[in-house]
Protein backbone atom coordinates (compact mmCIF):
# COMPACT_ATOMS: atom_id res chain seq x y z
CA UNK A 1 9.91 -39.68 67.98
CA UNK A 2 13.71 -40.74 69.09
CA UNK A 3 15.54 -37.50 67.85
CA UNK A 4 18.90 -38.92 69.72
CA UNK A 5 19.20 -41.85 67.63
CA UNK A 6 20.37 -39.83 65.55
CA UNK A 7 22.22 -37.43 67.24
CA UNK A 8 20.40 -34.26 67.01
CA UNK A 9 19.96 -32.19 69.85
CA UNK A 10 17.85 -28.85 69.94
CA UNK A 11 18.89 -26.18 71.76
CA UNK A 12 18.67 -21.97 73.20
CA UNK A 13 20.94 -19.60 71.89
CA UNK A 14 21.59 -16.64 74.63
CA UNK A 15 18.49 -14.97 73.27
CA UNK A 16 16.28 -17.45 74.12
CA UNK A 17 15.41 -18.30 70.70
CA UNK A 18 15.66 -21.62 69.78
CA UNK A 19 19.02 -23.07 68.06
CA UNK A 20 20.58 -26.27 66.40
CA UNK A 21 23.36 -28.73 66.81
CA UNK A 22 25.36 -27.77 63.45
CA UNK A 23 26.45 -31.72 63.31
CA UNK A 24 22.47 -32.77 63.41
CA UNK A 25 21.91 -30.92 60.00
CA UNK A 26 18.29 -30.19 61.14
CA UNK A 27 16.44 -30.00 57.58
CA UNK A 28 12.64 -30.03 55.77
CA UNK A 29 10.86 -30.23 52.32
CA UNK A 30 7.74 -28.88 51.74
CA UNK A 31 6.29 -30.90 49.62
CA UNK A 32 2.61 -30.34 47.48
CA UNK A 33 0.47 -33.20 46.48
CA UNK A 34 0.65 -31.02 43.77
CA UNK A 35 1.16 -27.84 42.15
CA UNK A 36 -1.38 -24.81 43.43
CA UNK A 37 -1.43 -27.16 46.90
CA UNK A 38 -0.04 -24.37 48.95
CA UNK A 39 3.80 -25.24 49.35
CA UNK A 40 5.40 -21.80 48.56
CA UNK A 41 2.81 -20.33 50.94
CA UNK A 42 3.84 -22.84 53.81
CA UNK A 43 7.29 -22.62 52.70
CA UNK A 44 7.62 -19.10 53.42
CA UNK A 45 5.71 -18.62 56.07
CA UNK A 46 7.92 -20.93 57.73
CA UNK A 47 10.78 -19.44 56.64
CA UNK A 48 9.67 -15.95 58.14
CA UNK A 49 8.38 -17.19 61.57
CA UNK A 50 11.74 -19.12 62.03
CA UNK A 51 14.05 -16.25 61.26
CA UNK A 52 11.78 -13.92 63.41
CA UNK A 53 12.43 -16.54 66.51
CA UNK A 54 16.19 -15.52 66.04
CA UNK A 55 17.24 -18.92 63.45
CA UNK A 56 19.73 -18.31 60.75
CA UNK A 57 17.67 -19.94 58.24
CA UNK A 58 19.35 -21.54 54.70
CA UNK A 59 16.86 -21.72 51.68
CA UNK A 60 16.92 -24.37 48.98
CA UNK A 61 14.65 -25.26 45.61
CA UNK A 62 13.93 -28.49 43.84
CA UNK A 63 14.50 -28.35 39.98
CA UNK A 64 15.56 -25.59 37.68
CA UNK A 65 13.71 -22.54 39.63
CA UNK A 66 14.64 -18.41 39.54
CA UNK A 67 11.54 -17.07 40.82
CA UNK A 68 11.06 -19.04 44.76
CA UNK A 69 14.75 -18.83 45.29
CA UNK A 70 14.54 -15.20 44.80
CA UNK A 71 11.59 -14.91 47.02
CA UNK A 72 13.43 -17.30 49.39
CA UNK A 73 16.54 -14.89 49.43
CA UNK A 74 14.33 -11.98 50.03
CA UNK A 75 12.61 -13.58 53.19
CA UNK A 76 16.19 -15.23 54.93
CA UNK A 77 19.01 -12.57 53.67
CA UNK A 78 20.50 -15.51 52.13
CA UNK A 79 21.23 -16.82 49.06
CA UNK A 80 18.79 -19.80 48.20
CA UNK A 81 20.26 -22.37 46.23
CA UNK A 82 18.72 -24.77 43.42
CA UNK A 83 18.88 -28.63 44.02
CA UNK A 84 18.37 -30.71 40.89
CA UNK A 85 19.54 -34.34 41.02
CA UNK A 86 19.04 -34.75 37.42
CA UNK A 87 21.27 -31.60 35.91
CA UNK A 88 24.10 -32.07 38.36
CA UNK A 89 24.11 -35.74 40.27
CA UNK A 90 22.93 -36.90 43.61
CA UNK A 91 26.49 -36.77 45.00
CA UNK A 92 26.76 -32.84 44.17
CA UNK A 93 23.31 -32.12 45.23
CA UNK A 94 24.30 -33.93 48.50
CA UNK A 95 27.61 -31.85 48.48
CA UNK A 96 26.29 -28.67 47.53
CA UNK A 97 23.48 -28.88 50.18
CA UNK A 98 26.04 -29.61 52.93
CA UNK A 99 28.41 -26.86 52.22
CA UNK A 100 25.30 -23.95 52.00
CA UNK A 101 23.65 -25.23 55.33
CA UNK A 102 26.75 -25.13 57.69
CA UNK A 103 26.83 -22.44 59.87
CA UNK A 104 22.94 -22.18 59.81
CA UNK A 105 20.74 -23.67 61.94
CA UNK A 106 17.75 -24.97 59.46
CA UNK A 107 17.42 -25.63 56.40
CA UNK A 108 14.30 -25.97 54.12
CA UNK A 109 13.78 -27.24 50.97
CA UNK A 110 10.86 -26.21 48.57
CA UNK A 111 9.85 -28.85 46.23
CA UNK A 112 8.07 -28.36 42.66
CA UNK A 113 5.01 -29.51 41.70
CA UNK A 114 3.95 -32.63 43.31
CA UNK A 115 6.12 -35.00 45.49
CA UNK A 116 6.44 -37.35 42.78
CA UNK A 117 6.61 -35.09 39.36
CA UNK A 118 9.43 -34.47 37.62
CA UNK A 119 11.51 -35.75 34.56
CA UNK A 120 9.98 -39.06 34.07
CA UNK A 121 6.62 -40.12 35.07
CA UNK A 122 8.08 -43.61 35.34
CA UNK A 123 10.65 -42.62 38.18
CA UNK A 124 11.91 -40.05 40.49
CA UNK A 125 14.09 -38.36 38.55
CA UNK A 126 13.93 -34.69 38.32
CA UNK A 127 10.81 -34.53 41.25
CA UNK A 128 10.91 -33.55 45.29
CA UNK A 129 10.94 -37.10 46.30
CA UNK A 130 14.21 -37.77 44.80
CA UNK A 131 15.91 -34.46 46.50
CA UNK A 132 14.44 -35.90 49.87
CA UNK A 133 15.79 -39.27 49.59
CA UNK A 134 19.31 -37.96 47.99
CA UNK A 135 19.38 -35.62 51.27
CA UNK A 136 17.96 -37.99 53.83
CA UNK A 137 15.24 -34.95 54.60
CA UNK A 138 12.25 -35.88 56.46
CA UNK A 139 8.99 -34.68 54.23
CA UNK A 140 5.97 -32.22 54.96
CA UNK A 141 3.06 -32.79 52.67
CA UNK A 142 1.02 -29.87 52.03
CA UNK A 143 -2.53 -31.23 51.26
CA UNK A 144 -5.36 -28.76 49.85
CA UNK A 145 -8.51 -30.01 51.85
CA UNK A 146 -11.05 -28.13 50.52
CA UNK A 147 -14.36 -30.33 50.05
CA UNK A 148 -12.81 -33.20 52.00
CA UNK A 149 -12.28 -34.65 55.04
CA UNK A 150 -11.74 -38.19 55.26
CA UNK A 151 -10.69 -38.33 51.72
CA UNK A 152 -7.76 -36.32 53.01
CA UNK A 153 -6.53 -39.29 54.86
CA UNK A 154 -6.20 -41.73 51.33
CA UNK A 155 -4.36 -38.98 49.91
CA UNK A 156 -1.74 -38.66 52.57
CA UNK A 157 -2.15 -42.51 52.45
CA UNK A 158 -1.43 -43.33 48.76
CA UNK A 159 1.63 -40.59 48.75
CA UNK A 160 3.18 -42.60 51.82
CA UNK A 161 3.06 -46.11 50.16
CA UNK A 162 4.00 -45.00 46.66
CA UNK A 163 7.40 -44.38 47.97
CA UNK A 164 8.52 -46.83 50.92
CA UNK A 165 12.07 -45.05 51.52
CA UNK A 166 10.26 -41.63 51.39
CA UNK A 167 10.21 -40.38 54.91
CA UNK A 168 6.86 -38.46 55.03
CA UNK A 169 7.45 -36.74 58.43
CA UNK A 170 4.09 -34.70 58.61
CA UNK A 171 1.29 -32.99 56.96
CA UNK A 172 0.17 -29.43 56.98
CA UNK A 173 -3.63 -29.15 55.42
CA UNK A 174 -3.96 -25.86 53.62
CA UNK A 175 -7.72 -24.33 52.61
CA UNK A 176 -9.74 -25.30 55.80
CA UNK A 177 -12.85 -23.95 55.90
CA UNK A 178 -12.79 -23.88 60.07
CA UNK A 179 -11.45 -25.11 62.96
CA UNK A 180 -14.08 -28.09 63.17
CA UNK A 181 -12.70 -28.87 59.41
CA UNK A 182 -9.82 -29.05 60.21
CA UNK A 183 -10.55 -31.28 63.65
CA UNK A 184 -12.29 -33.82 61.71
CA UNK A 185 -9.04 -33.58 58.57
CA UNK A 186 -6.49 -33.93 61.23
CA UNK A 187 -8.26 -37.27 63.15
CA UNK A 188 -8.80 -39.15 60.16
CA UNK A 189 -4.84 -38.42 58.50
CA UNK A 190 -3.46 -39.11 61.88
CA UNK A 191 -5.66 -42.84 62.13
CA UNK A 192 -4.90 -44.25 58.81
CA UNK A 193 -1.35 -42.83 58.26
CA UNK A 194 0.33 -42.71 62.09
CA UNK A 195 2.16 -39.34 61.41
CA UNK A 196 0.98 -35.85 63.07
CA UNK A 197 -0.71 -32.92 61.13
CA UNK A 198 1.17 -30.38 62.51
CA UNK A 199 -0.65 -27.69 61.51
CA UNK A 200 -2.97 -25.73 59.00
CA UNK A 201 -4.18 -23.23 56.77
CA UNK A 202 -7.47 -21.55 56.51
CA UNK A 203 -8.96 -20.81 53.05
CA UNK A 204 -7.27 -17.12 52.46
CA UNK A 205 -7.92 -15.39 49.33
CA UNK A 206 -5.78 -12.58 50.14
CA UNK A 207 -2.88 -15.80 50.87
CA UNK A 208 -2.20 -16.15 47.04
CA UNK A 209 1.14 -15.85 46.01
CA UNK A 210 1.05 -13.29 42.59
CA UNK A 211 1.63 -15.39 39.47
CA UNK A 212 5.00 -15.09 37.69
CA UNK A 213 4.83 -12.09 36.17
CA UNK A 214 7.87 -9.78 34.07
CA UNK A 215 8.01 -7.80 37.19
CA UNK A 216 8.24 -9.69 39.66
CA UNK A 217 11.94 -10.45 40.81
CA UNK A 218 12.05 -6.53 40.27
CA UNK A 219 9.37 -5.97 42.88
CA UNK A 220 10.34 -8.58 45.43
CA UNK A 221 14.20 -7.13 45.45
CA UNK A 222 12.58 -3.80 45.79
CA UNK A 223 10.81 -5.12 49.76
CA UNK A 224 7.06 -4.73 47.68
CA UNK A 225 6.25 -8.22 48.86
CA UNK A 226 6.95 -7.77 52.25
CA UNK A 227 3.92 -7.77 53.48
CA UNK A 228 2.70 -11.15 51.63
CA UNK A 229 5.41 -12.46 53.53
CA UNK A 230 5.09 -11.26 57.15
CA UNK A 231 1.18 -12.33 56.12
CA UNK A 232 2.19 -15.98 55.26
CA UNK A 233 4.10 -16.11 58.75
CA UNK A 234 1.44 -15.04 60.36
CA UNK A 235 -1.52 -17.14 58.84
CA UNK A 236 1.28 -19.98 59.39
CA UNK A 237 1.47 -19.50 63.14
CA UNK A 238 -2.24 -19.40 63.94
CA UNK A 239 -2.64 -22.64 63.04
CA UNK A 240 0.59 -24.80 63.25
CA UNK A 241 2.88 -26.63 65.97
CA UNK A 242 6.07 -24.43 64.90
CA UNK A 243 7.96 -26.56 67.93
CA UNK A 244 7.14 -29.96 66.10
CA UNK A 245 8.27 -29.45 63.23
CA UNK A 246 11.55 -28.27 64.69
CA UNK A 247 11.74 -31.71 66.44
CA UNK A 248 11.23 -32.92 63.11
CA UNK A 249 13.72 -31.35 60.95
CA UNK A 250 15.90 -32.12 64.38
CA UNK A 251 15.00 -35.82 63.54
CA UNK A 252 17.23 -35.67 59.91
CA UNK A 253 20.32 -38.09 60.29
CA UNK A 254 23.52 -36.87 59.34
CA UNK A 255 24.07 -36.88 55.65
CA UNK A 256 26.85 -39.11 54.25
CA UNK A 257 29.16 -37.27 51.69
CA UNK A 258 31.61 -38.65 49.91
CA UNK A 259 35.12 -37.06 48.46
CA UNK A 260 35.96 -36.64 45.01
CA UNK A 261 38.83 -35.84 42.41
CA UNK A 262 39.12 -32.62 41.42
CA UNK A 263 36.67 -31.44 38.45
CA UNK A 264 39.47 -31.23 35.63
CA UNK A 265 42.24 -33.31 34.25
CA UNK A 266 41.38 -34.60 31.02
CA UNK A 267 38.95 -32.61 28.29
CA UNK A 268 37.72 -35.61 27.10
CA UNK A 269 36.05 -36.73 30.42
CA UNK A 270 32.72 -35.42 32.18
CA UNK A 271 32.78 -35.84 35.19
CA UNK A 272 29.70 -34.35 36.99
CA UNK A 273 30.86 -34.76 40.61
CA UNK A 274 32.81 -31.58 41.01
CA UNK A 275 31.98 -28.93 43.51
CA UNK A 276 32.65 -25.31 43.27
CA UNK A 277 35.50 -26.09 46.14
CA UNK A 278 37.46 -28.09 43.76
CA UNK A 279 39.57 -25.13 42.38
CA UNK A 280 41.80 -26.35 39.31
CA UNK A 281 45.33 -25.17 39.80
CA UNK A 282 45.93 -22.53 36.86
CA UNK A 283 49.89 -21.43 36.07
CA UNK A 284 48.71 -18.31 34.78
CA UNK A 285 49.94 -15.26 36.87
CA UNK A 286 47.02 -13.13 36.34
CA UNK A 287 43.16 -13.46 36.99
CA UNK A 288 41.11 -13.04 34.28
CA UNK A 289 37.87 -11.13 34.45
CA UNK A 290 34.43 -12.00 33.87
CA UNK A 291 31.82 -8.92 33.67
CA UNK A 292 28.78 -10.57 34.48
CA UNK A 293 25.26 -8.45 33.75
CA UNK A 294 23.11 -7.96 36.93
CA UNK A 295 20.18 -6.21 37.20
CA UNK A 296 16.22 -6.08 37.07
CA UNK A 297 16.68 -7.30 33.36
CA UNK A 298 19.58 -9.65 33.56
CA UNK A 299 19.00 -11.77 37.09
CA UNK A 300 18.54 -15.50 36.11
CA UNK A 301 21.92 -16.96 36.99
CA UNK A 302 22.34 -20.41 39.09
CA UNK A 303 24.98 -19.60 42.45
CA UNK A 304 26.65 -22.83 41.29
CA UNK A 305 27.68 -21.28 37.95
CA UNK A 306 29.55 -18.45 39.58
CA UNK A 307 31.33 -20.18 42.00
CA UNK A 308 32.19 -22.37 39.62
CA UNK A 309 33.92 -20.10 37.18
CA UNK A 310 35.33 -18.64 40.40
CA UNK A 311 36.57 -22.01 41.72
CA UNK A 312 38.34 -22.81 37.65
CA UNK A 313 40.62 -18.92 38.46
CA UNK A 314 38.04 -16.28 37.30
CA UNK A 315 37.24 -12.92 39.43
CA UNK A 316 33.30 -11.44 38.95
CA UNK A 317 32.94 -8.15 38.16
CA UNK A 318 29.11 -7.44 38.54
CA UNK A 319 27.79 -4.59 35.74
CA UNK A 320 24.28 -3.38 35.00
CA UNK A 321 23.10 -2.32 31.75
CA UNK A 322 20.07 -0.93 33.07
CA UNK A 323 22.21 1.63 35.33
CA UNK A 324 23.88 3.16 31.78
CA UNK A 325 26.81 1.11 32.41
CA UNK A 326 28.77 -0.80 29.62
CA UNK A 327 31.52 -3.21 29.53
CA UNK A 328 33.99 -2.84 32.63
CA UNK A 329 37.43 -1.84 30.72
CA UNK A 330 39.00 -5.11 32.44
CA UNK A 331 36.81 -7.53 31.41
CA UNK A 332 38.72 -10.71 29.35
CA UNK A 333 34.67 -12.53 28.83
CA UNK A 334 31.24 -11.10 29.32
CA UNK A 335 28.17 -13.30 30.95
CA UNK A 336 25.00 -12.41 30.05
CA UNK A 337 21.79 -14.22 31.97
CA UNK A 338 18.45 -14.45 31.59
CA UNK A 339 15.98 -12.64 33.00
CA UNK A 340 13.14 -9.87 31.42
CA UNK A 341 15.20 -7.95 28.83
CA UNK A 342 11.67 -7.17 26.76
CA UNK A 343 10.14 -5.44 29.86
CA UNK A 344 13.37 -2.93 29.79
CA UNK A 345 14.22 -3.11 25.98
CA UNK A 346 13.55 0.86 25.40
CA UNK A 347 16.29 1.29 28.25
CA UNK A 348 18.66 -1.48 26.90
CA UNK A 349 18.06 -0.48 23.19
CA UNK A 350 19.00 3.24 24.69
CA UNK A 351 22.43 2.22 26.14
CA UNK A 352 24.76 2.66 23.56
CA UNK A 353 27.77 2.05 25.86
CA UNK A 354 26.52 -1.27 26.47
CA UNK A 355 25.63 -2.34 22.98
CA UNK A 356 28.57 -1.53 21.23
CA UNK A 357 30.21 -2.83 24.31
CA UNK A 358 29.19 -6.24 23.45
CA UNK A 359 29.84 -5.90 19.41
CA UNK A 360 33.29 -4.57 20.71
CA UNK A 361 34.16 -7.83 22.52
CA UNK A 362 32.60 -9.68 19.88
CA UNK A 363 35.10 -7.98 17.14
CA UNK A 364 38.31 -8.56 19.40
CA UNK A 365 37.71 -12.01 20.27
CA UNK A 366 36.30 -11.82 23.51
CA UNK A 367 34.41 -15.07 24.98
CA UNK A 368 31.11 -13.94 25.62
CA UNK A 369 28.02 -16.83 26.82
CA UNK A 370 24.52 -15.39 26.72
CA UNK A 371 21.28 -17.99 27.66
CA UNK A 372 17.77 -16.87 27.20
CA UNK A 373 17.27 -13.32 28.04
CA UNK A 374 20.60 -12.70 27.22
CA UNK A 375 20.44 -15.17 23.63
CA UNK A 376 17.60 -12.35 23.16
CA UNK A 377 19.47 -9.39 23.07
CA UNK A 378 22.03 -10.54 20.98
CA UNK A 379 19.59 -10.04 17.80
CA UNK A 380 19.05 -7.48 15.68
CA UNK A 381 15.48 -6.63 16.88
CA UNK A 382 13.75 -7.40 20.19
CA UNK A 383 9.54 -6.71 19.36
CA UNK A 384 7.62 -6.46 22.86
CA UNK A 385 4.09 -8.05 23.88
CA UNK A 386 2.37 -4.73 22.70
CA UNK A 387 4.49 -4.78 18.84
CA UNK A 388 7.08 -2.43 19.70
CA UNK A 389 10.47 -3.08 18.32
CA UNK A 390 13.75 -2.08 19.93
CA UNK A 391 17.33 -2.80 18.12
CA UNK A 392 19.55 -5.10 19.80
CA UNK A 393 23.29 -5.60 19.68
CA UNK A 394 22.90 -7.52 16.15
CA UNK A 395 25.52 -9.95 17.18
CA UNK A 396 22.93 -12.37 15.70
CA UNK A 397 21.54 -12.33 12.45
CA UNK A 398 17.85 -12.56 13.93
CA UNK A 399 14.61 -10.89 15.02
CA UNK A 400 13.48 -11.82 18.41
CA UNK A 401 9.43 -11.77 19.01
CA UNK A 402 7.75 -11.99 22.17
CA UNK A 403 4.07 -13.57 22.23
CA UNK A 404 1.40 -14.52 25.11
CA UNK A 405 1.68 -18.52 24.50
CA UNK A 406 4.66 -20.02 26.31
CA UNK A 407 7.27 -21.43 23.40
CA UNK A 408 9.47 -23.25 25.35
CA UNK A 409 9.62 -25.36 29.06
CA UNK A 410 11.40 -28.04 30.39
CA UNK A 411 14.76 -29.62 30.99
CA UNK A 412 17.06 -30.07 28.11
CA UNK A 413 20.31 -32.15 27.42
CA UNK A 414 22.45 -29.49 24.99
CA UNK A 415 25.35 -31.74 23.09
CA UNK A 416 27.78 -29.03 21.53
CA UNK A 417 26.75 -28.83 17.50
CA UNK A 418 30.82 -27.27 17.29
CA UNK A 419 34.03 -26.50 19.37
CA UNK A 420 33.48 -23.35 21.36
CA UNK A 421 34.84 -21.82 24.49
CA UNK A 422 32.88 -23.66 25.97
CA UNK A 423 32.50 -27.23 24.69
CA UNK A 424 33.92 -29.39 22.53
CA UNK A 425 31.87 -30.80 19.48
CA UNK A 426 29.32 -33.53 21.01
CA UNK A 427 29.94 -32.61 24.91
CA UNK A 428 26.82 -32.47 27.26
CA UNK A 429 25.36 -29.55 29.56
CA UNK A 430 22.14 -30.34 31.15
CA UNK A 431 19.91 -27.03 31.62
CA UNK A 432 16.49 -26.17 30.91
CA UNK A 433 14.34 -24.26 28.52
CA UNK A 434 11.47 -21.39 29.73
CA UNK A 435 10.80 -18.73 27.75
CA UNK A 436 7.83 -16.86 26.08
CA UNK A 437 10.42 -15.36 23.05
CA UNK A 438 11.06 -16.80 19.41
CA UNK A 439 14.52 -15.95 17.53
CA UNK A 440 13.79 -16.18 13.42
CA UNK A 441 17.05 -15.76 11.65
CA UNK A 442 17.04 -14.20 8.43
CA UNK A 443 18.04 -17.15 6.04
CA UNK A 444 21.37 -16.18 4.66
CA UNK A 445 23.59 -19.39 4.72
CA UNK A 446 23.45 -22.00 7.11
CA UNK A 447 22.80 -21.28 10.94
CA UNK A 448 25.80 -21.82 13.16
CA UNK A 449 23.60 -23.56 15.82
CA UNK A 450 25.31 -23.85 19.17
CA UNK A 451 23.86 -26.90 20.69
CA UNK A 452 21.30 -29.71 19.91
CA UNK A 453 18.70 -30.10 22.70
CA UNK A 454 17.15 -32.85 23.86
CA UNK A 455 14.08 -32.83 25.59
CA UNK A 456 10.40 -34.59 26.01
CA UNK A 457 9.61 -33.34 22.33
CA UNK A 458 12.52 -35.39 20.61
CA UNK A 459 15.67 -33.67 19.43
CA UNK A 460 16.28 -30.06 17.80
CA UNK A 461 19.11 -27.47 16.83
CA UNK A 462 19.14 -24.07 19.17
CA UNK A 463 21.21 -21.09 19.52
CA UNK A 464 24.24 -19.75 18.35
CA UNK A 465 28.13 -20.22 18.03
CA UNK A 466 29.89 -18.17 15.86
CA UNK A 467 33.64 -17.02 16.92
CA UNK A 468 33.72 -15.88 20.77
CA UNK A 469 30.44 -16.40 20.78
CA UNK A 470 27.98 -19.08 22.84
CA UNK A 471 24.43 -18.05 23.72
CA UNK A 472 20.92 -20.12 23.03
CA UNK A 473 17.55 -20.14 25.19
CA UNK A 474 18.82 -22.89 27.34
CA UNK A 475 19.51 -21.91 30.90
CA UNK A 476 23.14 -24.05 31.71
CA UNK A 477 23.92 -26.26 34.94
CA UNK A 478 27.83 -25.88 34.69
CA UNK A 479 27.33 -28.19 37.86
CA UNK A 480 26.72 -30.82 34.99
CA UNK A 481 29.54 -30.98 33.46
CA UNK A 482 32.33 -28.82 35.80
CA UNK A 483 34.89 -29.12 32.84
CA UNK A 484 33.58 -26.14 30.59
CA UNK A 485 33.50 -23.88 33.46
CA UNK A 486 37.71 -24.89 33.57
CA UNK A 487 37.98 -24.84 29.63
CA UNK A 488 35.56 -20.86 30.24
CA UNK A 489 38.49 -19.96 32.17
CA UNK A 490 41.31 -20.90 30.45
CA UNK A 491 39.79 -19.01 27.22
CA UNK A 492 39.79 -16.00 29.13
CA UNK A 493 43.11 -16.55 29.87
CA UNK A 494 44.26 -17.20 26.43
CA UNK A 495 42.02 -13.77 25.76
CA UNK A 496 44.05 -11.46 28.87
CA UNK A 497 47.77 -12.55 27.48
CA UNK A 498 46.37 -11.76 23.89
CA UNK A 499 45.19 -7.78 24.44
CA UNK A 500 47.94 -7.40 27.40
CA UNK A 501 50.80 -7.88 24.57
């Protein structure tokens, strides 16, 4: 491997430990051959064995994720960001990935299901490979070997030639019954596909990462999972050539950005190049305030969308409904995320402060956006998995029921049914849908839908705009269309010179 052909050099911090060349933009993906294959194992495992030699570690996840980035944020002490080259474009992704690695020295990249899944089975879109080639990032495949051995080797194989301007760096084989499996999986990958298996995984059953559960992001923010982590280091190490697959992520060439207007000047254009950087220059004397709900119940919220409405003028004020609190006093616009409302709805349905908080704004004029979790507690009723029912806000003329079968999944294109705050009639956010909820309206008059989706089932009408209001199950890239974070902004505006007369 020629690392200095393209310019990376590793190097030793005073420590000892071993550091990067900011300019070389040293970067992975771990990449599955499909979903179960091991990657968020391998991907954390790496991610605590590098920060415990001393590296300042950045975290990143293909495709419209809460639950990895969450665990990646727990393992690095930094945010992880979402990469999604079908919601924003390749040219923000590319942005956006530059501007969260400098002044770390690695990055890595989890990818989603297999290399190649994602939006279309067709093409790239939506899927890990395209985030590696929009990047430049060299590729480790994480191949489940159980029962195999040569086999392993036309896997690895048939991924490589599928893609030609893939760079598949290495291979880490995952569920090995032994060293001597592992011998014989390593020989025959290394023969027929000239790249190194840097390392493996024995079969673990204790190595399973817990399935997404309501309480998850709860437990991993409270340190539960912790030891699942320091354990995925650890298995990680036995087995695999840490030191190569520095000199691999070393090997990434330097990524080529390119500069762009700002995100703003005309309401009728979408441009989807903007970055949060690109602040829009705002004559308005004062800041206007967003209170944005964060806690165990309200959590699901993209980086990008906050810096966003903090690039277009607006300041964050961070509440939590969970803690008792309501609406901060100074608030001109009130976010509400998604997350697991129906796992706290007795304590939600019990904060009075908070409730008539939000039918408060609501009744002055207030913007307030709600997706998903927050859509949810905008009803009348929220009725939990065991057929309790909590009332809501009843902002929305609807019941909301939770069930066991999944109702929803997958990315969506939402075209504005009406003006809002937000949008204009028949502009675009791209976003996705994931929810295990249903909203039946009681049918009084027509609906006042917000949006019409489209996704892999054909078209449909979802959510809700009535007044100040926007919310609907579909989780929003504002990286998609940087223009209704601005036109956000300026409504709070309009809202702060209204109540300050």
């Amino acid at each position: 491997m020629n690392t200095k052909s393209n310019k990376t050099t590793i190097l030793t911090n005073e420590a000892g430990t071993t550091a990067f060349d900011h300019q070389a933009a040293p970067r992975l993906i771990i990449a599955g051959t499909g979903s179960g294959a091991g990657k968020t194992t391998v991907t954390l495992g790496l991610m605590k064995a590098l920060a415990q030699r001393g590296l300042r570690v950045q975290g990143f996840k293909c495709g419209p994720d809460y639950i990895d980035p969450t665990y990646h944020t727990a393992v690095t002490g930094r945010a992880s960001r979402n990469l999604d080259a079908w919601m924003t474009s390749p040219d923000y992704v590319r942005e956006t990935f530059a501007r969260a690695s400098a002044g770390h020295d690695i990055s890595i990249i989890e990818g989603v299901m297999g290399l190649y899944d994602g939006k279309d089975p067709l093409s790239n879109t939506g899927s890990t490979a395209e985030i590696a080639m929009v990047t430049q990032t060299p590729v480790i495949l994480v191949v489940d070997v159980r029962s195999m051995a040569r086999s392993a080797a036309a896997i690895v194989l048939g991924f490589q030639q599928l893609e030609p301007e893939l760079h598949i760096a290495g291979v880490i084989v995952n569920r090995c019954g032994s060293a001597g499996h592992y011998t014989i999986v390593k020989k025959a990958i290394e023969q027929m596909c000239g790249i190194p298996v840097v390392g493996w995984l024995k079969r673990d059953e204790d190595m399973s990462i817990p399935e997404r559960h309501l309480g998850l992001v709860p437990a991993i923010e409270r340190g539960e999972l912790e030891p699942l982590f320091q354990r995925a280091a650890d298995v990680l190490l036995e087995g695999t050539d840490l030191d190569l697959l520095l000199e691999l992520a070393a090997s990434a060439p330097p990524l080529q950005l390119q500069t762009h207007r700002t995100a703003i000047e005309n309401d009728t254009e979408q441009p989807s190049q903007a970055t949060p950087q690109q602040k829009h220059n705002f004559t308005d004397t004062c800041q206007p305030v967003i209170a944005v709900a964060r806690d165990a119940a309200f959590n699901f919220y993209y980086p990008d969308n906050l810096e966003l409405l903090e690039a277009a003028g607006a300041r964050l004020q961070y509440f939590s409904p969970l803690a008792g609190e309501g609406i901060p006093a100074e608030a001109d616009s009130v976010y509400l995320g998604g997350g697991f409302p129906e796992e706290f709805a007795a304590v939600i349905a019990g904060n009075e402060n908070f409730l008539n908080g939000l039918r408060e704004a609501v009744r002055t004029g207030m913007p307030l956006f709600a997706e998903c979790g927050g859509y949810m507690v905008l009803g009348e009723t929220l009725t939990d998995r065991e057929g309790v029912t909590y009332t809501m806000a009843g902002i929305i003329p609807a019941q909301v029921q939770m069930q066991k079968k999944r109702a929803a999944l997958g990315y969506r294109e939402a075209s504005a049914v009406q003006d809002s705050f937000l949008l204009k009639q028949g502009e675009v956010l791209r976003g996705h849908e994931f929810h295990y909820s249903t909203m039946t309206y009681r049918e009084e008059g027509e609906i006042p839908y917000a949006y019409e989706t489209k996704g892999l089932r054909g078209l449909k009408q979802e959510g809700y705009a009535s007044g100040s209001v926007v919310a609907g199950y579909t989780h929003i890239h504002l990286g998609s269309y940087p223009a209704a974070a601005q036109r956000w902004v300026h409504h709070c505006n309009a809202y702060r010179q209204q109540r300050t007369l």
